[in-house]
Protein backbone atom coordinates (compact mmCIF):
# COMPACT_ATOMS: atom_id res chain seq x y z
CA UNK A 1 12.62 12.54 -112.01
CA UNK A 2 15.28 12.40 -114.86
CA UNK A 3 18.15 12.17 -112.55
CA UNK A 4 17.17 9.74 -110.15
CA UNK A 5 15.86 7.03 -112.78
CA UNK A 6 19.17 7.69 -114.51
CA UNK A 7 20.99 7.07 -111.32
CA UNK A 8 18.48 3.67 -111.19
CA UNK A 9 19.08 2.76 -114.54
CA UNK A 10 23.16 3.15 -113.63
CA UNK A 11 23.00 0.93 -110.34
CA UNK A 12 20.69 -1.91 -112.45
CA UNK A 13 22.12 -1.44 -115.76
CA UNK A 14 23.41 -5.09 -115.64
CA UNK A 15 20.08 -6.64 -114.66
CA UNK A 16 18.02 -4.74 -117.14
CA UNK A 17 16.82 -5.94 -120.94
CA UNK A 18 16.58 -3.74 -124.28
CA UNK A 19 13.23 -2.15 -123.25
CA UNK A 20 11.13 0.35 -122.43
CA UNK A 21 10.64 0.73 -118.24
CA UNK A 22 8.22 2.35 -116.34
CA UNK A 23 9.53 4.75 -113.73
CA UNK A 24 10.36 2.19 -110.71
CA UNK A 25 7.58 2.98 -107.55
CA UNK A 26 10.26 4.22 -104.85
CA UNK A 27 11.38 6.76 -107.43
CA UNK A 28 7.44 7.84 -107.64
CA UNK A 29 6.82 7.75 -103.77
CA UNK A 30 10.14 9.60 -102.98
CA UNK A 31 8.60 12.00 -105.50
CA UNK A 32 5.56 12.59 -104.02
CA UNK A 33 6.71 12.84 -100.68
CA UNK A 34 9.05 15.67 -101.32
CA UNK A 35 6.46 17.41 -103.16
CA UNK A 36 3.41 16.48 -100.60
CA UNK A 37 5.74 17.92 -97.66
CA UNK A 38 7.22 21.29 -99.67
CA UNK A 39 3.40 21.97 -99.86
CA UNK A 40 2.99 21.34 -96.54
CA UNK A 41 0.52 18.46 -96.87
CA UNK A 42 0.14 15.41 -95.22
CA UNK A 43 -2.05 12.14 -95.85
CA UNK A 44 -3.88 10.26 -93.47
CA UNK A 45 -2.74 6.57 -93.42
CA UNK A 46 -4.71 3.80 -91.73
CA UNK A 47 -4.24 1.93 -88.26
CA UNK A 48 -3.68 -2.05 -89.04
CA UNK A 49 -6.93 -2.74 -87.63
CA UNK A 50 -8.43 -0.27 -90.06
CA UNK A 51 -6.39 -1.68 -92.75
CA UNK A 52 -7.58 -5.29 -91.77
CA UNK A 53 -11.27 -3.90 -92.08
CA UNK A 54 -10.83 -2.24 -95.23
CA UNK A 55 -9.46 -5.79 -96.37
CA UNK A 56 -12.72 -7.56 -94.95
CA UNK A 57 -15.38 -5.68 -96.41
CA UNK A 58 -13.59 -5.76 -99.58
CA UNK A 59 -13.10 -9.81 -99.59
CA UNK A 60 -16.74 -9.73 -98.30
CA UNK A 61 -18.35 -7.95 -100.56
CA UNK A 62 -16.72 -9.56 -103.62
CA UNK A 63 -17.69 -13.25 -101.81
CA UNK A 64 -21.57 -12.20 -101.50
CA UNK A 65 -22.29 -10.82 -104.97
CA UNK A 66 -20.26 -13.86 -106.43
CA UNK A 67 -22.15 -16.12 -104.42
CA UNK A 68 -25.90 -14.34 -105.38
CA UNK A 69 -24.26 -14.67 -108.75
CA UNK A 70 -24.16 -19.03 -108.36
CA UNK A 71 -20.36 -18.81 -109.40
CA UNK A 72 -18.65 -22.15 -108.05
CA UNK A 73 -17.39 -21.49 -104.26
CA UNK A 74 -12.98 -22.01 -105.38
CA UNK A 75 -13.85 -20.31 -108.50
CA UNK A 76 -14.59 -17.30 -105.40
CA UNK A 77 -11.93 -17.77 -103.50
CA UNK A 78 -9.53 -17.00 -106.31
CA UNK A 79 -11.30 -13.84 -107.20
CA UNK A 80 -10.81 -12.82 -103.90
CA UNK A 81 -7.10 -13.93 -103.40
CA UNK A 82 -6.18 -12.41 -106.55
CA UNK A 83 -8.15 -9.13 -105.83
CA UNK A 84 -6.22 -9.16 -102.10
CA UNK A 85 -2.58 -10.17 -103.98
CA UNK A 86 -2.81 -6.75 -106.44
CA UNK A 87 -4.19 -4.65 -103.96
CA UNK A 88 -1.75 -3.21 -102.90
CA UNK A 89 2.29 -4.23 -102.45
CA UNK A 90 2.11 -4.52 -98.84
CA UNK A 91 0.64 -7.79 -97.44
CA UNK A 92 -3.26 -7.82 -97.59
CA UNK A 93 -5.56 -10.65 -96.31
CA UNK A 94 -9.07 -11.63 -94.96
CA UNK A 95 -10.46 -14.61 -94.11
CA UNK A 96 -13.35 -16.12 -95.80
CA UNK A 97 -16.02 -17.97 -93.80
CA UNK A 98 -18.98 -19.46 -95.53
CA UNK A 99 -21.65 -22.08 -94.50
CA UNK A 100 -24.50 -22.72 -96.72
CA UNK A 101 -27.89 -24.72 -95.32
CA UNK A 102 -30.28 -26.80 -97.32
CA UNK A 103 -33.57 -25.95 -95.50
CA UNK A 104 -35.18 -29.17 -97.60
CA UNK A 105 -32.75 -32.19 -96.54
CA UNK A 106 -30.45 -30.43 -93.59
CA UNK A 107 -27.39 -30.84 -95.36
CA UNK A 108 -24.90 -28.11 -94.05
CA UNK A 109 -21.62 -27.16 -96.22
CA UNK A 110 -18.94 -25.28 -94.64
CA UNK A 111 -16.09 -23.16 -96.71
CA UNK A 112 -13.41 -21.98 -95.11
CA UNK A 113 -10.13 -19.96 -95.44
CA UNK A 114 -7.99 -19.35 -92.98
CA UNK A 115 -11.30 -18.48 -90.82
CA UNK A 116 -11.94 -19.28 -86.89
CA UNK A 117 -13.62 -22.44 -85.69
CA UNK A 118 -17.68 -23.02 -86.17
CA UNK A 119 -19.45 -24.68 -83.55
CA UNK A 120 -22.04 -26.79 -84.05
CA UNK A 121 -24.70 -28.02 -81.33
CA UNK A 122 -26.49 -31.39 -82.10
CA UNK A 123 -28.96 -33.51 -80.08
CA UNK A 124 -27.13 -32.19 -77.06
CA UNK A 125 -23.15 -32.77 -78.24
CA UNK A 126 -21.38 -29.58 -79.43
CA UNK A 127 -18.80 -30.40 -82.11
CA UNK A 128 -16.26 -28.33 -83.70
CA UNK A 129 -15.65 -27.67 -87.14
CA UNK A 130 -12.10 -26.11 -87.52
CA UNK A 131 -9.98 -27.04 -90.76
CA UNK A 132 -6.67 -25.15 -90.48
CA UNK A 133 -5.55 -23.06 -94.01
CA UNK A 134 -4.17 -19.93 -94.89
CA UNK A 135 -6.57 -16.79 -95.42
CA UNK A 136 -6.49 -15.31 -99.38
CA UNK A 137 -4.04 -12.86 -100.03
CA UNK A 138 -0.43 -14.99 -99.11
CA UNK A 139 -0.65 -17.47 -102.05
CA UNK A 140 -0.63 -17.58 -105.57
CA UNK A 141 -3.45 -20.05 -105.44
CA UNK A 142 -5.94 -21.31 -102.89
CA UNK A 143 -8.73 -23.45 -102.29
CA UNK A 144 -11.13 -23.45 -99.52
CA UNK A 145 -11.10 -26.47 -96.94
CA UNK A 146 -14.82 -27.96 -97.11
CA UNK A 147 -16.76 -29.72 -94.73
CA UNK A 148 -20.58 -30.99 -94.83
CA UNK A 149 -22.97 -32.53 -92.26
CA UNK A 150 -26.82 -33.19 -92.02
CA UNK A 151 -28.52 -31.03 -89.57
CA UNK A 152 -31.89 -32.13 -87.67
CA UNK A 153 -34.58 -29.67 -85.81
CA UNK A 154 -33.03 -27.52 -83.21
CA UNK A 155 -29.53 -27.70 -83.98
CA UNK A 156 -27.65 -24.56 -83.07
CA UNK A 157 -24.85 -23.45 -85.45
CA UNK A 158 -22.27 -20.79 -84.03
CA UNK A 159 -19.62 -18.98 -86.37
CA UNK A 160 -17.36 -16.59 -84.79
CA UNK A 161 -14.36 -14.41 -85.77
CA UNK A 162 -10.97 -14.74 -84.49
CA UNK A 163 -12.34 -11.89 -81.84
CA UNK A 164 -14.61 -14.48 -79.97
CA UNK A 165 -11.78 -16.79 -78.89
CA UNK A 166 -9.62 -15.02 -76.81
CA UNK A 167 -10.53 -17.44 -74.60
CA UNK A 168 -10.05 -20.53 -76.66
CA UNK A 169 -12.75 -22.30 -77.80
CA UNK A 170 -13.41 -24.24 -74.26
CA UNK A 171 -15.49 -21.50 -72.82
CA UNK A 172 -17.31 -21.34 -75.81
CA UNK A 173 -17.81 -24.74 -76.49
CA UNK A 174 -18.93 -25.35 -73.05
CA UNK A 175 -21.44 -21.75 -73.00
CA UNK A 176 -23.25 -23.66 -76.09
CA UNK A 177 -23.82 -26.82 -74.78
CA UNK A 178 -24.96 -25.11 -71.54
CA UNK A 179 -27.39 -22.80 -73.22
CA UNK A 180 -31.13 -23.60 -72.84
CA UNK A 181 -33.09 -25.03 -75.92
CA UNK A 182 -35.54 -21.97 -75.48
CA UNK A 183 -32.86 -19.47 -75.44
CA UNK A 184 -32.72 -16.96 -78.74
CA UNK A 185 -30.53 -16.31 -81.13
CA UNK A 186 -30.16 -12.79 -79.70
CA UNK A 187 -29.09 -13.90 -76.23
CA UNK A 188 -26.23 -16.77 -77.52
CA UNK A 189 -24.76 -13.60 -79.33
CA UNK A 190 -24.79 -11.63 -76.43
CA UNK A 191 -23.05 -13.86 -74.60
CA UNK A 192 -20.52 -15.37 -77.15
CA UNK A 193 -19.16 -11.51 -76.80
CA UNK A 194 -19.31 -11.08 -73.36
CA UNK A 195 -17.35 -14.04 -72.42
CA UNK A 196 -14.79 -12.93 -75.35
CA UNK A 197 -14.78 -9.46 -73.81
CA UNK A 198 -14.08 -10.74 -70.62
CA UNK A 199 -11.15 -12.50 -71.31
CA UNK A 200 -9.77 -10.73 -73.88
CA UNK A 201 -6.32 -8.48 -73.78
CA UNK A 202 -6.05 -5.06 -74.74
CA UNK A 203 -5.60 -4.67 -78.30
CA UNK A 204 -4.63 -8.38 -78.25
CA UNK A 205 -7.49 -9.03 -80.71
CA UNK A 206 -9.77 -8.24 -83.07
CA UNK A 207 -13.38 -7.23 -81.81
CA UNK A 208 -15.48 -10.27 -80.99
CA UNK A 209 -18.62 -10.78 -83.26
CA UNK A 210 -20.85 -13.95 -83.81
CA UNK A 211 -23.36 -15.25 -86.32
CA UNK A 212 -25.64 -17.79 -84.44
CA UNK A 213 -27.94 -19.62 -86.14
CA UNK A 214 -30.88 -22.39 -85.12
CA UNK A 215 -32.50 -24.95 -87.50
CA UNK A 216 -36.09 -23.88 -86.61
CA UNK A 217 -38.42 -25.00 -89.32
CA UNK A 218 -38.99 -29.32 -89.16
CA UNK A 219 -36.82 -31.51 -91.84
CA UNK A 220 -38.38 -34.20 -93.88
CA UNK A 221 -37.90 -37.87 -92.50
């Protein structure tokens, strides 16, 4: 360790102040490789999908308990870029996708960074809400792109992940507007994936999932 942060300290000499450094990363991994391997052990490291889901679950899980918690919906997103930013020093990110519903007056608001197109199904006309932005985890700062609308009885609301459209979002724009008012919740689901799954590429995507939701209960005129 002593002779290779002297060597460090002899190639940056001229960039360095009068203070006291920590011993630089590479020095530490070169360390711990050479020792890891002349005790003949090895450590598991992760796929990029796992990586990516490791990511997710982490930006998710901070997002929920903030949100149970009534902290403002930016004041979230920065908790979760900055947790994404220091976790680790190779790029990190997850998108953030979050629609809240006022059962009382219908009034929808969508948050979203970085995330894949919502659908939404009124009265008939499917509509897309997509509002391009970066995922958390790239910039210093972020804020999420916001969108509200009024829903009535029986409108269908669709989120999907970047999975579900390796299609586009034709197909499923045209699968909603094509699916009977009776259907369930269940069935759209089951179908969102299966027409992702159908088109998609090997390992050109993420796994398809969707979050379908229908305004059930009658608003107040």
């Amino acid at each position: 360790v002593q002779a290779l942060s002297l060597e460090w300290l002899v190639k940056h000499q001229n960039e360095l102040e009068t203070k006291v450094y920590d011993i630089p990363d590479e020095i530490d991994d070169q360390i711990g490789r050479v020792k890891l391997a002349a005790m003949g052990l090895a450590i598991d490291t992760l796929t990029p999908e796992q990586e990516a889901a490791v990511d997710s679950a982490m930006a998710a899980g901070i997002a929920t308990r903030l949100w149970q918690a009534e902290f403002p919906a930016d004041a979230i997103l920065q908790t979760v870029n900055a947790a994404l930013l220091t976790k680790s020093r190779e790029e990190s990110l997850a998108t953030l996708d979050i629609v809240t519903v006022n059962t009382h007056t219908g009034r929808l608001d969508s948050y979203k960074a970085g995330a894949a197109a919502t659908l939404l199904k009124s009265r008939g006309r499917v509509s897309r809400i997509d509002r391009p932005g970066l995922p958390p985890g790239i910039l210093p700062t972020h804020a999420f792109e916001h969108y509200h609308d009024a829903l009535s009885d029986g409108d269908v609301l669709l989120m999907v992940s970047d999975g579900a459209l390796a299609a586009g979002v034709t197909p499923l724009e045209n699968l909603l507007r094509e699916f009977p008012a009776q259907g369930t919740m269940e069935a759209l689901a089951q179908a969102v994936v299966a027409t992702a799954r159908a088109a998609e590429r090997p390992c050109a995507m993420p796994p398809p999932s969707s979050i379908p939701a229908r305004q059930a209960d009658p608003l107040p005129s």
